[in-house]
Protein backbone atom coordinates (compact mmCIF):
# COMPACT_ATOMS: atom_id res chain seq x y z
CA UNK A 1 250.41 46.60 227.88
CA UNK A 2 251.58 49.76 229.25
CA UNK A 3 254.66 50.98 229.23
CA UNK A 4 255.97 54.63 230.12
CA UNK A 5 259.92 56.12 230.11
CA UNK A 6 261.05 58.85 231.55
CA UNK A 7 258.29 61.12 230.96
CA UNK A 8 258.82 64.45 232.51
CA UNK A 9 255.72 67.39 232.79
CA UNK A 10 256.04 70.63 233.41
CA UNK A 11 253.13 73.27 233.88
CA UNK A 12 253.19 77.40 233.92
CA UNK A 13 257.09 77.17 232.59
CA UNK A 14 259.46 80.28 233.01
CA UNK A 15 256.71 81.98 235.52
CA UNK A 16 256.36 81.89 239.70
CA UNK A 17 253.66 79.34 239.59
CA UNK A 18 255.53 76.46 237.36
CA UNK A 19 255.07 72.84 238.67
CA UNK A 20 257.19 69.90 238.05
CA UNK A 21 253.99 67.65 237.35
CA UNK A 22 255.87 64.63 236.97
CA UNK A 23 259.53 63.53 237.15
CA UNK A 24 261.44 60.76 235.41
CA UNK A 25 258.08 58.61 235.51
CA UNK A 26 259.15 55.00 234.66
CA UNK A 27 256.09 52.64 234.97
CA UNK A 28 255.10 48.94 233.17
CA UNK A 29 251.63 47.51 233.71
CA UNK A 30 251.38 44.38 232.52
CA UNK A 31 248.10 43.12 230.08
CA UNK A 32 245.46 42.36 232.21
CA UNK A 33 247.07 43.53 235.46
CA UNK A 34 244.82 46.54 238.13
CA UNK A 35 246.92 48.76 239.10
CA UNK A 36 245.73 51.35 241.98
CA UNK A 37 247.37 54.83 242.50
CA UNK A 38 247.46 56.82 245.84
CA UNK A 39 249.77 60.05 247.05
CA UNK A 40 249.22 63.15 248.63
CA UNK A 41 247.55 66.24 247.05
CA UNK A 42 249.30 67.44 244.03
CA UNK A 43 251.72 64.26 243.57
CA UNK A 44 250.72 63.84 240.53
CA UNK A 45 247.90 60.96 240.24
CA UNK A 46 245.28 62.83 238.27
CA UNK A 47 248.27 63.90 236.51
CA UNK A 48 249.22 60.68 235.37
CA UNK A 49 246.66 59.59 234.32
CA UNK A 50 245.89 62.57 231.69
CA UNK A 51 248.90 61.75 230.58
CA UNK A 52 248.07 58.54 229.57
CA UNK A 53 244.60 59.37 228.10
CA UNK A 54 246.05 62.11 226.13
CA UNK A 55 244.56 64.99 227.86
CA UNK A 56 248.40 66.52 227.44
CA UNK A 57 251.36 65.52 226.12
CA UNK A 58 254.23 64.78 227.91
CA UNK A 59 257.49 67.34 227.75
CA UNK A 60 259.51 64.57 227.33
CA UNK A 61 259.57 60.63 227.36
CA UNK A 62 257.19 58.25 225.85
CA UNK A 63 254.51 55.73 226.69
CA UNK A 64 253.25 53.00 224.69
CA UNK A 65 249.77 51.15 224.70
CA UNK A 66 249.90 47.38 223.99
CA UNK A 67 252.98 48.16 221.66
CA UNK A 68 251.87 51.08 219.47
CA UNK A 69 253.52 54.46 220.49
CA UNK A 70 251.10 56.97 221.82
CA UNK A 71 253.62 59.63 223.36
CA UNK A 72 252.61 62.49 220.75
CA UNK A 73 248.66 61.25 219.81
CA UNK A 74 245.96 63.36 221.26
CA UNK A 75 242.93 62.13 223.30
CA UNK A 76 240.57 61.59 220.89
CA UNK A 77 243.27 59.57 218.94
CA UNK A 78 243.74 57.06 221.88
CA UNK A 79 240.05 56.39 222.05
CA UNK A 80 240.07 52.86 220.35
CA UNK A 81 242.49 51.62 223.05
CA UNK A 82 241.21 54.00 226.00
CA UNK A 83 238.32 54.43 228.16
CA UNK A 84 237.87 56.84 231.19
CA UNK A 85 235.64 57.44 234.20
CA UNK A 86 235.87 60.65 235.64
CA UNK A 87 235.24 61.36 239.62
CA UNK A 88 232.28 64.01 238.74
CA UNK A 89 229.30 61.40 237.83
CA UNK A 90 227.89 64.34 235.36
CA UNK A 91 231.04 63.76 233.09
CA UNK A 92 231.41 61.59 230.23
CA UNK A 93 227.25 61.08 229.64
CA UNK A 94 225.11 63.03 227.19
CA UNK A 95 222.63 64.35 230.04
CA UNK A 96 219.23 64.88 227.64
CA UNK A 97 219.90 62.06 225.99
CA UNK A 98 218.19 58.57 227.10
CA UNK A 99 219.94 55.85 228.78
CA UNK A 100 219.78 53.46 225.67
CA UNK A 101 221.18 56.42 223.41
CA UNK A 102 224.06 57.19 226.23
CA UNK A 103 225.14 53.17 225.58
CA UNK A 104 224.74 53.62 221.89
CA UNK A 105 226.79 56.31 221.52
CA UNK A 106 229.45 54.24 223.49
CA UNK A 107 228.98 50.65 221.26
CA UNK A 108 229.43 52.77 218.51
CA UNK A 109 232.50 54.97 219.83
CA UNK A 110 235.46 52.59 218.51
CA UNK A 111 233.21 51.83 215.01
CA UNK A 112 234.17 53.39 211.50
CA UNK A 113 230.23 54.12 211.05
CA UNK A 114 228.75 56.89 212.59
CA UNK A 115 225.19 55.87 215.37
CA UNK A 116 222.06 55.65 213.05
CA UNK A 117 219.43 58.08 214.46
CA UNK A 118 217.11 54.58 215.59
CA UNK A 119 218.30 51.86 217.80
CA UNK A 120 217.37 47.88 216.44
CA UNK A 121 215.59 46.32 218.52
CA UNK A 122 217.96 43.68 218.72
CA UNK A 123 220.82 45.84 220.34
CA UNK A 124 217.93 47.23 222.64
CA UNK A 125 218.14 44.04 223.97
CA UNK A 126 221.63 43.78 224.32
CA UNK A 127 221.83 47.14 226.48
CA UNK A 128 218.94 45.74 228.21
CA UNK A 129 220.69 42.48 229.63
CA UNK A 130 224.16 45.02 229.82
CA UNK A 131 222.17 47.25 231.92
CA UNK A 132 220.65 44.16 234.18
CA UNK A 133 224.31 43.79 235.49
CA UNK A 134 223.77 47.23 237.33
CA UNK A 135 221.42 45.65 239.42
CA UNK A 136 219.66 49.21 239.85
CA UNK A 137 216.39 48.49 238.18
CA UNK A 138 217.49 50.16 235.34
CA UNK A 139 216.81 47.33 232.82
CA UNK A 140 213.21 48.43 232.32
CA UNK A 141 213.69 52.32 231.76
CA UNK A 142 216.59 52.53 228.83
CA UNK A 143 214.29 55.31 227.95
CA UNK A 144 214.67 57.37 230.60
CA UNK A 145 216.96 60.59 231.02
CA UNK A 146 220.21 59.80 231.83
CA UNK A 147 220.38 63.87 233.87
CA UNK A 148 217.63 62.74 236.11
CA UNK A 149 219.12 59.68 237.25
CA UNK A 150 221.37 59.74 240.87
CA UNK A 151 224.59 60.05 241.03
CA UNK A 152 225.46 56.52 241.93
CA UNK A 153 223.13 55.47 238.96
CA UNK A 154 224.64 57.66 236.46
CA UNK A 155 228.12 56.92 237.86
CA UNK A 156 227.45 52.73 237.11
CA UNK A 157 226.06 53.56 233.71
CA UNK A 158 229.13 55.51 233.18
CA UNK A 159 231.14 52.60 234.16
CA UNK A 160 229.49 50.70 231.53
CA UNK A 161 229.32 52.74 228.89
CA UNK A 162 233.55 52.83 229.54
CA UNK A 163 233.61 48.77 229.37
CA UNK A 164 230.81 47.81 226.96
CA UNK A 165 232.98 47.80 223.77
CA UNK A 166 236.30 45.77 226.05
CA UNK A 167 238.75 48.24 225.68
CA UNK A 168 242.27 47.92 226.24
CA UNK A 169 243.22 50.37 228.90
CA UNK A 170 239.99 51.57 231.58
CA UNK A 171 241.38 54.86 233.59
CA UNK A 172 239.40 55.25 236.67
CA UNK A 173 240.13 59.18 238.36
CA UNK A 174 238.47 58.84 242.01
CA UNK A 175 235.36 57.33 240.01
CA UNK A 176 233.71 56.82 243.80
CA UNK A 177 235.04 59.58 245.46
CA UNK A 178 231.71 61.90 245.28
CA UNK A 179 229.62 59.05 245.84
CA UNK A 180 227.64 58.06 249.08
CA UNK A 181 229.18 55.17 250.94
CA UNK A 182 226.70 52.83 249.57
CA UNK A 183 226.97 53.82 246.43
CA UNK A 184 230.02 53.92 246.14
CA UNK A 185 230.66 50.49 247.68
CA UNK A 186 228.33 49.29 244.62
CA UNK A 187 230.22 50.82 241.97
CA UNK A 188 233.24 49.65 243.24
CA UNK A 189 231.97 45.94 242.82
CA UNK A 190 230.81 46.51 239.63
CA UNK A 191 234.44 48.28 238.19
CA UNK A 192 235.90 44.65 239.68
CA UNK A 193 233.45 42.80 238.04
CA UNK A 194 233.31 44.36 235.23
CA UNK A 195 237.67 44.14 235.13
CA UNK A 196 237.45 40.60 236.31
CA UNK A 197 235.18 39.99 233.32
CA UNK A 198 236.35 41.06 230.12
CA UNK A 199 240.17 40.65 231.72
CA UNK A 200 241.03 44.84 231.32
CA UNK A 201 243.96 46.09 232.00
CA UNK A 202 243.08 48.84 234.84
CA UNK A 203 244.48 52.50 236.05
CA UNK A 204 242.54 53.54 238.98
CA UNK A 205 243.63 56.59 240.90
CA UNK A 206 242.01 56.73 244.41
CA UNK A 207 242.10 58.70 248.23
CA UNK A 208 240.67 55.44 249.63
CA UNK A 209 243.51 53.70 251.42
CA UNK A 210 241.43 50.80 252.19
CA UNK A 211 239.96 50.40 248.65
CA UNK A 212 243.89 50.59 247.44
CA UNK A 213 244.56 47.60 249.74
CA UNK A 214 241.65 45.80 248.39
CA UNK A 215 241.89 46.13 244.89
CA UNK A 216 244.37 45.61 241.91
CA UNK A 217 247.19 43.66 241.75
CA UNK A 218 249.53 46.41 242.49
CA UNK A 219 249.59 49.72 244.46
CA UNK A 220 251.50 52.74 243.15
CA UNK A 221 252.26 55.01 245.94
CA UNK A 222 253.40 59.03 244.46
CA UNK A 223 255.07 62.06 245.99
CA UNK A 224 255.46 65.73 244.02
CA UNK A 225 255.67 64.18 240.79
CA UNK A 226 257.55 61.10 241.32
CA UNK A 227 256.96 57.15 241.66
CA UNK A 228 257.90 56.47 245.38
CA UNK A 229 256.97 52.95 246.10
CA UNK A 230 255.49 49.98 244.31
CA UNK A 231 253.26 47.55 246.90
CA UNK A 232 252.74 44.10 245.63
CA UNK A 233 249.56 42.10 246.17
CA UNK A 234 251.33 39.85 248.06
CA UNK A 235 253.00 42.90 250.19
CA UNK A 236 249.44 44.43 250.35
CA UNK A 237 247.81 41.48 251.74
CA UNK A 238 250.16 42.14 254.88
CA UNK A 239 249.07 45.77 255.08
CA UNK A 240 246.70 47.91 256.84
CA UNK A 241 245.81 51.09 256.56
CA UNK A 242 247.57 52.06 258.98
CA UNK A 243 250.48 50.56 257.63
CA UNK A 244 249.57 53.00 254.51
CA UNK A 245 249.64 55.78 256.41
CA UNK A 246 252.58 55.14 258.19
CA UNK A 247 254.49 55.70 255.32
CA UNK A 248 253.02 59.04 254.55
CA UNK A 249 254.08 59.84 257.72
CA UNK A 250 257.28 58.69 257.57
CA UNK A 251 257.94 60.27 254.14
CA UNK A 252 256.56 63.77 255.82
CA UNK A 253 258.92 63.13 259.06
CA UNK A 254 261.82 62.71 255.89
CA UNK A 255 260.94 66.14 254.40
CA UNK A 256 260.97 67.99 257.97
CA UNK A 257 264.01 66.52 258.64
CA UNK A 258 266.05 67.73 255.27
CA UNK A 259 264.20 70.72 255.18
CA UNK A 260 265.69 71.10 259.35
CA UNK A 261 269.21 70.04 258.15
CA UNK A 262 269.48 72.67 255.33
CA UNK A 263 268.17 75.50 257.64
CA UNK A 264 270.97 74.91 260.49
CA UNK A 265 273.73 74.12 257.29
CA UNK A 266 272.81 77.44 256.04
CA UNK A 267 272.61 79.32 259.18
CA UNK A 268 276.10 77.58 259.92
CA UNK A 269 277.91 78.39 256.57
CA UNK A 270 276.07 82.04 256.04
């Protein structure tokens, strides 16, 4: 479903602040297959993952979306095979705009015709069972607000408004991270629902080492830019967190130690 080839990124080039993003990314996710992402700060998750909406386009290599070559297509021209959660739960919803008009707007994102101004009453009644999935009492008040809803509310009609229309790619950024715990835990159930459902093909970038253990079908563990380890589900279900975290250490202890090595080498050879 996804597959990406030595795609490079650089940001700020030719000045003292330029980042090597990402580095000789090779990556295939398979149709249907979850696929969490952890790393350190600034290893390039987030980065990723903009990649593969569109948000920027790679300096070089490719990366191609159920066959069809999206390496120079913007955002907006990814949308029929994309949809995205963001962490913030006051991004990708129309806050003055009513619940039932928030889903509209999403039905109607992939369609050729532009939202009438009414809804039918019939696909009222179609948001209103969608919406019943929540499990938030929401199913009853399609007319209110979406802005005065709470964060976990607005975060799980989000998630819906992402899946309603099946897409072929869902990119999750750290879609729980600024949740409560509780909240958070119920969104999380709902994204593996909702995956398990309708059989997506899933990106989800995430700090949680536990909830990278628990979900998807594959972990992708990055460091400054680069593709470092890929866990199985099979290896994961032997892991702890712990175990996780070893690893970080272990890569850190790895760094110290070159970075120790190339100080005495070039206090020896000076």
């Amino acid at each position: 479903m996804i597959q990406i080839r030595n795609m490079q990124k650089h940001f700020n080039v030719g000045t003292i602040n330029e980042v090597y993003a990402l580095k000789d990314i090779n990556l295939h996710i398979k149709e249907s297959e979850f696929v969490t992402i952890i790393g350190t700060n600034g290893s390039g998750k987030s980065t990723l993952l903009n990649a593969g909406a569109g948000s920027f386009l790679p300096d070089e290599g490719t990366i191609e979306i159920a066959g069809d070559d999206m390496s120079r297509k913007k955002d907006f021209q990814r949308a029929t095979h994309i949809s995205r959660v963001f962490q913030n739960p006051y991004m990708g919803t129309a806050p003055l705009m009513t619940i039932a008009e928030n889903l509209h707007m999403a039905y109607m994102r992939t369609r050729k015709s532009l939202p009438k101004i009414s809804l039918t009453s019939a696909l009222r009644s179609q948001f209103q069972e969608e919406v019943r999935q929540l499990e938030m009492q929401l199913e009853d008040r399609l007319d209110t607000v979406i802005g005065t809803l709470s964060g976990g509310q607005r975060q799980a009609v989000t998630l819906l408004m992402a899946v309603i229309t099946k897409p072929r790619v869902l990119l999750l950024d750290e879609h729980t991270a600024a949740l409560d715990p509780k909240s958070a835990a119920q969104v999380i159930r709902l994204t593996q629902k909702f995956i398990d459902q309708s059989k997506l093909t899933a990106v989800m970038v995430t700090h949680s080492m536990q909830q990278a253990l628990d979900l998807g079908d594959r972990t992708i563990m990055m460091h400054k830019g680069q593709i470092i380890d890929d866990i199985s589900r099979k290896e994961k279900q032997r892991m702890t967190v712990d175990d996780l975290l070893d690893k970080f250490a272990e890569l850190r202890k790895t760094e110290r130690l070159t970075e120790d090595v190339l100080a005495s080498l070039r206090r020896e050879y000076a």
